[in-house]
N, C-alpha and C. Protein backbone atom coordinates (compact mmCIF):
# COMPACT_ATOMS: atom_id res chain seq x y z
N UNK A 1 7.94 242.60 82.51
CA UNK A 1 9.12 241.76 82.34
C UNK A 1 9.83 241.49 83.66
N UNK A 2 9.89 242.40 84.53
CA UNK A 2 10.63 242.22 85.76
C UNK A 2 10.05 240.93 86.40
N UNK A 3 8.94 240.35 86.77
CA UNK A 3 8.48 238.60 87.07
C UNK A 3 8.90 237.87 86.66
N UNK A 4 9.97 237.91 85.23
CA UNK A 4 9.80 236.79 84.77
C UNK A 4 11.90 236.67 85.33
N UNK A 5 12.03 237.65 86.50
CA UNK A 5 13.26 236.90 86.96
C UNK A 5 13.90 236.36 88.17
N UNK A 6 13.06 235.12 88.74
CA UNK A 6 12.76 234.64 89.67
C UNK A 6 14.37 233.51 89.96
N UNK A 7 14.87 233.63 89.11
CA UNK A 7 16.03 233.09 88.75
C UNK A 7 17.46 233.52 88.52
N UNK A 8 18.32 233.73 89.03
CA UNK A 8 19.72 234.08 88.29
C UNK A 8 20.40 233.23 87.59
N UNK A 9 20.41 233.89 86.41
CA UNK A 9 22.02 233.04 85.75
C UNK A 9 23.00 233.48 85.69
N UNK A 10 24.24 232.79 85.20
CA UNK A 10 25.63 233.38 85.19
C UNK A 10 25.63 234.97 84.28
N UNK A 11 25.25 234.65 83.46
CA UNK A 11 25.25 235.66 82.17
C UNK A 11 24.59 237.12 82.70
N UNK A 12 23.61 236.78 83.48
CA UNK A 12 22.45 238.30 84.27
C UNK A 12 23.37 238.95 85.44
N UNK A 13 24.21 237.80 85.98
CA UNK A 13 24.99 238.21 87.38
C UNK A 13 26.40 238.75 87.02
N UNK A 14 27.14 238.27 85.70
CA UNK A 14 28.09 238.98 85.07
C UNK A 14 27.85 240.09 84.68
N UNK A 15 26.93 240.34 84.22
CA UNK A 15 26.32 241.74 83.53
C UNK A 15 26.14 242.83 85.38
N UNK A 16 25.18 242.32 85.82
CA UNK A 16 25.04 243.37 86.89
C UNK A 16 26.46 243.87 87.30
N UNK A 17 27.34 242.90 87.77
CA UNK A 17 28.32 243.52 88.09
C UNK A 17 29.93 244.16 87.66
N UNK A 18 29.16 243.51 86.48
CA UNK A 18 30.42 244.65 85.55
C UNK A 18 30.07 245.83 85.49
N UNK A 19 28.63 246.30 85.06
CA UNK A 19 28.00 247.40 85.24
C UNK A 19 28.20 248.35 86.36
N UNK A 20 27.90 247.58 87.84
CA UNK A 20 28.35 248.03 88.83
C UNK A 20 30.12 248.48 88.79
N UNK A 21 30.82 247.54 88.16
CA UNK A 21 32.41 247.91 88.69
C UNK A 21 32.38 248.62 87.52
N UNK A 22 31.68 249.38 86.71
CA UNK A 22 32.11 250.41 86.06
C UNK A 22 30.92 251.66 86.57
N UNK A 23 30.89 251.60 87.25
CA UNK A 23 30.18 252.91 87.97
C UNK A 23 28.78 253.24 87.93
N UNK A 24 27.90 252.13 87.75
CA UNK A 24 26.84 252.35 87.41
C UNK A 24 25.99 251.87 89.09
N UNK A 25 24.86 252.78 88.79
CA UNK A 25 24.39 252.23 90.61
C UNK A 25 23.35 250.87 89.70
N UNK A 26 22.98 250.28 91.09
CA UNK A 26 22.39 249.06 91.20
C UNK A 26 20.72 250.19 90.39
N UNK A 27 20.44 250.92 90.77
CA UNK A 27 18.75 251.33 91.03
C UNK A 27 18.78 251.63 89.30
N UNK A 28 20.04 252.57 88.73
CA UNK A 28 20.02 252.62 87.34
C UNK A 28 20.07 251.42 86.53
N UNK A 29 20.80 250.48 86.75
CA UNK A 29 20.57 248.87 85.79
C UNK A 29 19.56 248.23 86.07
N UNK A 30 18.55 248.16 86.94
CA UNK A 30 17.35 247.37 87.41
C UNK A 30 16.57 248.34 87.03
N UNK A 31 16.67 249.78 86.25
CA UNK A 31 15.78 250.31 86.09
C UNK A 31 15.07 249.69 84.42
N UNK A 32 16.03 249.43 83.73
CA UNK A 32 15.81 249.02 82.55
C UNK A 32 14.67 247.96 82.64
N UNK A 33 14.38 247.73 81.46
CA UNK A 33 12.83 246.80 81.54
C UNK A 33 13.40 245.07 81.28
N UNK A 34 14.37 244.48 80.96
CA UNK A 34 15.36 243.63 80.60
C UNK A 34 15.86 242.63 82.04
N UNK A 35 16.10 243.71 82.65
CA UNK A 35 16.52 243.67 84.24
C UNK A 35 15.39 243.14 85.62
N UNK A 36 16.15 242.77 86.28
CA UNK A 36 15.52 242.37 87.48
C UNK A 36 15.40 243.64 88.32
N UNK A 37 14.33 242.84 89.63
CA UNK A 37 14.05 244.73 90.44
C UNK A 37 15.37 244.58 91.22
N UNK A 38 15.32 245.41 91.90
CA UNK A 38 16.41 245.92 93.58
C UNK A 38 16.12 244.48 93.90
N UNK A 39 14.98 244.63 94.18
CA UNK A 39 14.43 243.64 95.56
C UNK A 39 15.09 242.01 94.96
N UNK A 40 14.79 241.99 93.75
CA UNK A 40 15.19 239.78 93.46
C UNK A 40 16.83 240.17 93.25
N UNK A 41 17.39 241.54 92.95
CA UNK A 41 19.15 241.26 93.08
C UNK A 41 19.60 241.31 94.31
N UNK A 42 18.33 242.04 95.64
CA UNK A 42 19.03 241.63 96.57
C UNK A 42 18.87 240.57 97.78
N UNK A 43 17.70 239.65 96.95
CA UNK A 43 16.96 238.60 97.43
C UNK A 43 18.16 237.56 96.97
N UNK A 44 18.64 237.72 96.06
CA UNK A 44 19.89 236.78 94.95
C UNK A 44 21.23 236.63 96.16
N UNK A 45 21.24 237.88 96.42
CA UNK A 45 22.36 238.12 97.38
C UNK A 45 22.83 237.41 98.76
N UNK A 46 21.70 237.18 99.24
CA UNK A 46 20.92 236.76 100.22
C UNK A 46 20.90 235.01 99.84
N UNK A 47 20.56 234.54 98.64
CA UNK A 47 20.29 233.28 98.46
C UNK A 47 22.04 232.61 97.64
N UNK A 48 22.67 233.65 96.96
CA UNK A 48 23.65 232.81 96.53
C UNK A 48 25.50 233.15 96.49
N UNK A 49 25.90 232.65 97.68
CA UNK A 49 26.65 233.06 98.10
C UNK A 49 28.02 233.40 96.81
N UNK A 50 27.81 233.16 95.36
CA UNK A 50 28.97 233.04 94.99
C UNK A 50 28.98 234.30 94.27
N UNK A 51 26.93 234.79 94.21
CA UNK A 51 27.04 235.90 93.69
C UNK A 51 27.12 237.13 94.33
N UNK A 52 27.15 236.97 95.56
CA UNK A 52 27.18 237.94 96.93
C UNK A 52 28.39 238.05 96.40
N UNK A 53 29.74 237.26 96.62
CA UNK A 53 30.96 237.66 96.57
C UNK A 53 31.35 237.67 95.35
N UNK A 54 30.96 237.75 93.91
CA UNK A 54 31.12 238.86 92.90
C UNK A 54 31.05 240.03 92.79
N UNK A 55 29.59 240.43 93.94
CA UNK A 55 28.97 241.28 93.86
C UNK A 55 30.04 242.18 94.44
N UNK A 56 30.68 242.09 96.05
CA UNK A 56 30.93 242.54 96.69
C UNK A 56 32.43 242.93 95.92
N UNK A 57 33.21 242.05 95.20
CA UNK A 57 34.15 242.73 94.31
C UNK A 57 33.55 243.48 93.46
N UNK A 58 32.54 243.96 92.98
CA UNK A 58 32.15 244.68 91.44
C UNK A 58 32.08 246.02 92.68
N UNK A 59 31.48 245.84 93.51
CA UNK A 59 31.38 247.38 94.34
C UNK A 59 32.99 247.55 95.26
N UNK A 60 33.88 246.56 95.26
CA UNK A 60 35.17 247.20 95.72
C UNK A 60 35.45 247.97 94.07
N UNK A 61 35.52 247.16 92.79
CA UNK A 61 36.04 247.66 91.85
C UNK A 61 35.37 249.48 91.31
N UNK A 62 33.84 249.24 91.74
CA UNK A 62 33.75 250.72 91.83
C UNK A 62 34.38 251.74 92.35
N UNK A 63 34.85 251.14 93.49
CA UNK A 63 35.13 252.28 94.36
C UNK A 63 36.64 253.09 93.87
N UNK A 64 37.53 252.19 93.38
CA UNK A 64 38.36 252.09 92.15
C UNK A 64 37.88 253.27 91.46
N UNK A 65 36.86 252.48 90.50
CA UNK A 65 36.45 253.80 89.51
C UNK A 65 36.33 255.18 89.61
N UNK A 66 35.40 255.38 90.76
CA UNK A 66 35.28 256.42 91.51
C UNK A 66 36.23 257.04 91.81
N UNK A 67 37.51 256.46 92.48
CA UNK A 67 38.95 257.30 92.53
C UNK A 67 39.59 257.59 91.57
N UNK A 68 39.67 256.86 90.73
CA UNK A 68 40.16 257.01 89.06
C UNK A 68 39.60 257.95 88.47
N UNK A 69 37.94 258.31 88.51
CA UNK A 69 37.77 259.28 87.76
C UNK A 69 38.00 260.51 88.65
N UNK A 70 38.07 260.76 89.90
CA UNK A 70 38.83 262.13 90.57
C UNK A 70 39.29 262.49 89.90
N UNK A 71 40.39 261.94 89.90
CA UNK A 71 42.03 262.94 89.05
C UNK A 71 41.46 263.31 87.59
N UNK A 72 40.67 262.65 86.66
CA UNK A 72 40.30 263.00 85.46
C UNK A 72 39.24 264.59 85.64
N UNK A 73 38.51 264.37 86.33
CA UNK A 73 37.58 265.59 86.58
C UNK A 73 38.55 266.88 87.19
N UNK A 74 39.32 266.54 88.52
CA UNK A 74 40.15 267.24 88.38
C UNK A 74 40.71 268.36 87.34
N UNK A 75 41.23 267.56 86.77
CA UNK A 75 42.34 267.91 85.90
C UNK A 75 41.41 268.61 84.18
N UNK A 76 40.21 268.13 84.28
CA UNK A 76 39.22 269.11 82.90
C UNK A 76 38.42 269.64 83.30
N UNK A 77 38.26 269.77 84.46
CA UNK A 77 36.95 270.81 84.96
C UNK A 77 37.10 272.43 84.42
N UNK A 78 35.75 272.42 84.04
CA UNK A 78 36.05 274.22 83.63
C UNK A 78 35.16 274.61 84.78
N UNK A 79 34.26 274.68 85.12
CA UNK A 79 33.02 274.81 86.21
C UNK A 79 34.01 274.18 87.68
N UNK A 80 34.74 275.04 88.20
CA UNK A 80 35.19 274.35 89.26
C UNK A 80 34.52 274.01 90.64
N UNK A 81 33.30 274.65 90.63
CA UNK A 81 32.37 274.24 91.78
C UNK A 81 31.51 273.04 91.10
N UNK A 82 31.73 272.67 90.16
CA UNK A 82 30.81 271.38 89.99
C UNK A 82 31.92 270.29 89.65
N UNK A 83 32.88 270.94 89.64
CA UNK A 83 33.78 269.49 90.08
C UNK A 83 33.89 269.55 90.96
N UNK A 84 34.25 270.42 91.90
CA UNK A 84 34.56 269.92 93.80
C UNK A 84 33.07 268.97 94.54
N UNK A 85 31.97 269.48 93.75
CA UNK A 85 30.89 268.71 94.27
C UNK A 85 31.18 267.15 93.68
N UNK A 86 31.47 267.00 92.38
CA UNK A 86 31.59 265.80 91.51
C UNK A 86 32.64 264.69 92.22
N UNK A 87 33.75 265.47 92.98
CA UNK A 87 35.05 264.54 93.38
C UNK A 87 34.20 264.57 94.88
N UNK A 88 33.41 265.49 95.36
CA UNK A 88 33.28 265.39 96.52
C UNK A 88 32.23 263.79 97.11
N UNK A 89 31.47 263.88 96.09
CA UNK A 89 30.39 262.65 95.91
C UNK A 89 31.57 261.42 95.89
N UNK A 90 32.49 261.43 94.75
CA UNK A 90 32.80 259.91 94.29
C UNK A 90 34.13 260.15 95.72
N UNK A 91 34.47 260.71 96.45
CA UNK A 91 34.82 260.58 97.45
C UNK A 91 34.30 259.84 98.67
N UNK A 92 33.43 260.33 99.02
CA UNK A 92 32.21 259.82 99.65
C UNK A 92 31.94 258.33 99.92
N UNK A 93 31.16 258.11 98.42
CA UNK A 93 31.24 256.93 98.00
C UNK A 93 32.55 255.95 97.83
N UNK A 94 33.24 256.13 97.66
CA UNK A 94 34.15 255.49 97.21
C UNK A 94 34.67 254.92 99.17
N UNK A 95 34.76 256.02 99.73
CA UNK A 95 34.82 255.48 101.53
C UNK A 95 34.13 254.55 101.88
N UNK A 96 32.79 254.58 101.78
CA UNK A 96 31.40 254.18 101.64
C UNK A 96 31.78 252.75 101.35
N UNK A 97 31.97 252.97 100.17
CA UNK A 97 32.56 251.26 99.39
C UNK A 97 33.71 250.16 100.09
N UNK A 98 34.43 251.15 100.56
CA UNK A 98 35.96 250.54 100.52
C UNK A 98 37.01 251.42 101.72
N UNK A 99 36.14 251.37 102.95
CA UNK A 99 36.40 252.16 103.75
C UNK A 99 38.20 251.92 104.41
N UNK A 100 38.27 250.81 104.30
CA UNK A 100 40.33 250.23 104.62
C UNK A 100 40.99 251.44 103.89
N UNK A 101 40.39 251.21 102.11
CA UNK A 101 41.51 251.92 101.29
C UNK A 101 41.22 253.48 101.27
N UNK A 102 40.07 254.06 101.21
CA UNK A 102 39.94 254.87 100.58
C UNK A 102 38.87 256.06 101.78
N UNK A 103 38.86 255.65 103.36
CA UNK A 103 37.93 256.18 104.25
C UNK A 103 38.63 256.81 104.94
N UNK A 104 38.29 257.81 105.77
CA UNK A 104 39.84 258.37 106.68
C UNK A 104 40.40 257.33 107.27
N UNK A 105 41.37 258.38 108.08
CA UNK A 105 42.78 257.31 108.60
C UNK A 105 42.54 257.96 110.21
N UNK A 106 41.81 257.10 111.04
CA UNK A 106 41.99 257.65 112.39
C UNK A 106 42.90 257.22 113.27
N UNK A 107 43.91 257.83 113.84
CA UNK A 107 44.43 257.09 115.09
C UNK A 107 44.32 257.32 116.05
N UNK A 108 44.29 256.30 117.47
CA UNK A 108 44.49 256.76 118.65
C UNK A 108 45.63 256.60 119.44
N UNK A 109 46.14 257.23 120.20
CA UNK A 109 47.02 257.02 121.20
C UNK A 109 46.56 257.54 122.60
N UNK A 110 47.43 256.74 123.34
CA UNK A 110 47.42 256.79 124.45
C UNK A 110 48.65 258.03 125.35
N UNK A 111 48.04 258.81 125.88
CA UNK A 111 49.11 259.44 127.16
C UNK A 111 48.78 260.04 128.41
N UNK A 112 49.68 259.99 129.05
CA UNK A 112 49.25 260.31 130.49
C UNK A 112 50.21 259.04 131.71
N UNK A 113 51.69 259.19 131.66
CA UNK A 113 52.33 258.08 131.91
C UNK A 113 52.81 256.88 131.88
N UNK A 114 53.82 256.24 132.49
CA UNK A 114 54.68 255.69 131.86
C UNK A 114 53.76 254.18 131.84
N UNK A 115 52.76 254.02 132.83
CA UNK A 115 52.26 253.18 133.53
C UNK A 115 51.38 252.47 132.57
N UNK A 116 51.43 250.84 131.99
CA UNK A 116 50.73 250.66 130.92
C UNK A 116 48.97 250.08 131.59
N UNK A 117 48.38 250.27 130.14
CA UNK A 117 46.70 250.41 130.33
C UNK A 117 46.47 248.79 130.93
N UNK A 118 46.06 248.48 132.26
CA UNK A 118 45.39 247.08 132.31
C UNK A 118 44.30 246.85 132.12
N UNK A 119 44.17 245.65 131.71
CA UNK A 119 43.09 245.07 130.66
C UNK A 119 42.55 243.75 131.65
N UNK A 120 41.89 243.70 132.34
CA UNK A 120 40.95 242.79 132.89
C UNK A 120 39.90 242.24 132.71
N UNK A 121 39.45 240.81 132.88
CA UNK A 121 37.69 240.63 132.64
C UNK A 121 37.50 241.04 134.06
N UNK A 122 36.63 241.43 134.04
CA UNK A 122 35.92 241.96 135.39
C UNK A 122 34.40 241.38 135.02
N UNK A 123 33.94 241.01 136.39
CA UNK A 123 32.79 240.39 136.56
C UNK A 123 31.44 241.45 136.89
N UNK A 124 30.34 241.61 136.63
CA UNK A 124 29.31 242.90 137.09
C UNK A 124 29.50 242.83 138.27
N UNK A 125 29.75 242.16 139.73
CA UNK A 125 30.10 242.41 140.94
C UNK A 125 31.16 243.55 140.90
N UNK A 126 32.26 242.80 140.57
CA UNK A 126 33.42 243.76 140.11
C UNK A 126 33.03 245.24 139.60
N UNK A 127 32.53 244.99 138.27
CA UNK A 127 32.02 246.71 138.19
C UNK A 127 31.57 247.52 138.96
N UNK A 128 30.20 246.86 139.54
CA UNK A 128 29.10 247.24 140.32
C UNK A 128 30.11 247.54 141.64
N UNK A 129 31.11 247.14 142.47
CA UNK A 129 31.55 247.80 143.08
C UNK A 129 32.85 248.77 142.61
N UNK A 130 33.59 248.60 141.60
CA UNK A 130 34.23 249.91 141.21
C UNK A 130 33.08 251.07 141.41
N UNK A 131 32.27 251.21 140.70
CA UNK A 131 31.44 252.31 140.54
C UNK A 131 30.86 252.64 141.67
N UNK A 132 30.11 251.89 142.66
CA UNK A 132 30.06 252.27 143.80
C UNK A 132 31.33 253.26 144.71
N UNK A 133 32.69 252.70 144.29
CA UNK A 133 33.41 253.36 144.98
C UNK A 133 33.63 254.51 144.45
N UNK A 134 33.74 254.55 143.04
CA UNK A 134 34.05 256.10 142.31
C UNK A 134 33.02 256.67 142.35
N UNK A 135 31.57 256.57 143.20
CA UNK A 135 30.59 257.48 143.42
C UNK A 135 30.79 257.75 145.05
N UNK A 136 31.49 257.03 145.67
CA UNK A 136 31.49 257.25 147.07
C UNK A 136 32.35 258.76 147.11
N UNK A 137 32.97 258.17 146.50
CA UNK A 137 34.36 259.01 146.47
C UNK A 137 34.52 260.67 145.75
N UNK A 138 33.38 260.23 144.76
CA UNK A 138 32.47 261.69 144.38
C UNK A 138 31.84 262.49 145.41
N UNK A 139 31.28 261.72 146.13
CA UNK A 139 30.24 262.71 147.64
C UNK A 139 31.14 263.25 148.10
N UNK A 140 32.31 262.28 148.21
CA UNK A 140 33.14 262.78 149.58
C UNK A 140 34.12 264.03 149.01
N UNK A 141 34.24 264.23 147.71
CA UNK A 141 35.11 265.59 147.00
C UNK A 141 33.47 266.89 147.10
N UNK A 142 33.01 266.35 147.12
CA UNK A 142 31.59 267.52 147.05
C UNK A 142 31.53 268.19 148.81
């Protein structure tokens, strides 16, 4: 059955990704015999841009899910090492998915004086002699 889906319709591409925004992976719904493989949903992807960007909301809306069900596992786990693994996965994933909302939070700053960072295009001459000089200037501390 999987040949005979050389085609997407609305109805096959609604389905995948509701499936998906309710937590289901892509490899489990294409496993069914009904379904298309990996390969033509992500050949589809590739060919139709309106279902790329369904798609790409059904896997933000997972990532949703995935946080949503945290707090539920949380909160009924009797086995508490197989929930810390369980939140630890849809954690993961859920970064994975939707890394803005839900991925760490890194910041950088700057210190070391009052003096602000300049920002130049510099040309490879330009480089090529900075570095020359900050190696000259290396010998000469040695």
């Amino acid at each position: 059955m999987k040949e005979g889906h050389g085609i997407l319709s609305v109805g096959l591409a609604d389905e995948i990704c509701e499936r998906i925004a309710n937590g289901e992976s892509l490899r489990s719904i294409c496993a069914e015999d009904y379904m298309p493989s990996t390969t033509s949903v992500c050949r589809w992807l590739d060919q139709y841009p309106d279902f790329r960007e369904q798609y790409t909301r059904a896997r933000a809306r997972q990532a949703d899910y995935y946080a949503d069900q945290i707090v539920t596992i949380a909160d009924t786990a009797e086995d508490h090492n197989k929930a810390r693994l369980q939140i630890d996965a849809r954690k993961w994933v859920a970064a994975k998915l939707l890394p803005k909302k839900y991925g760490e939070r890194t910041t950088t700053t700057h210190e070391g004086g009052e003096k602000p960072i300049a920002v130049t295009d510099a040309t490879p001459l330009d480089i090529a002699r900075r570095i020359a000089f900050a190696l000259a200037n290396a010998e000469r501390k040695d």
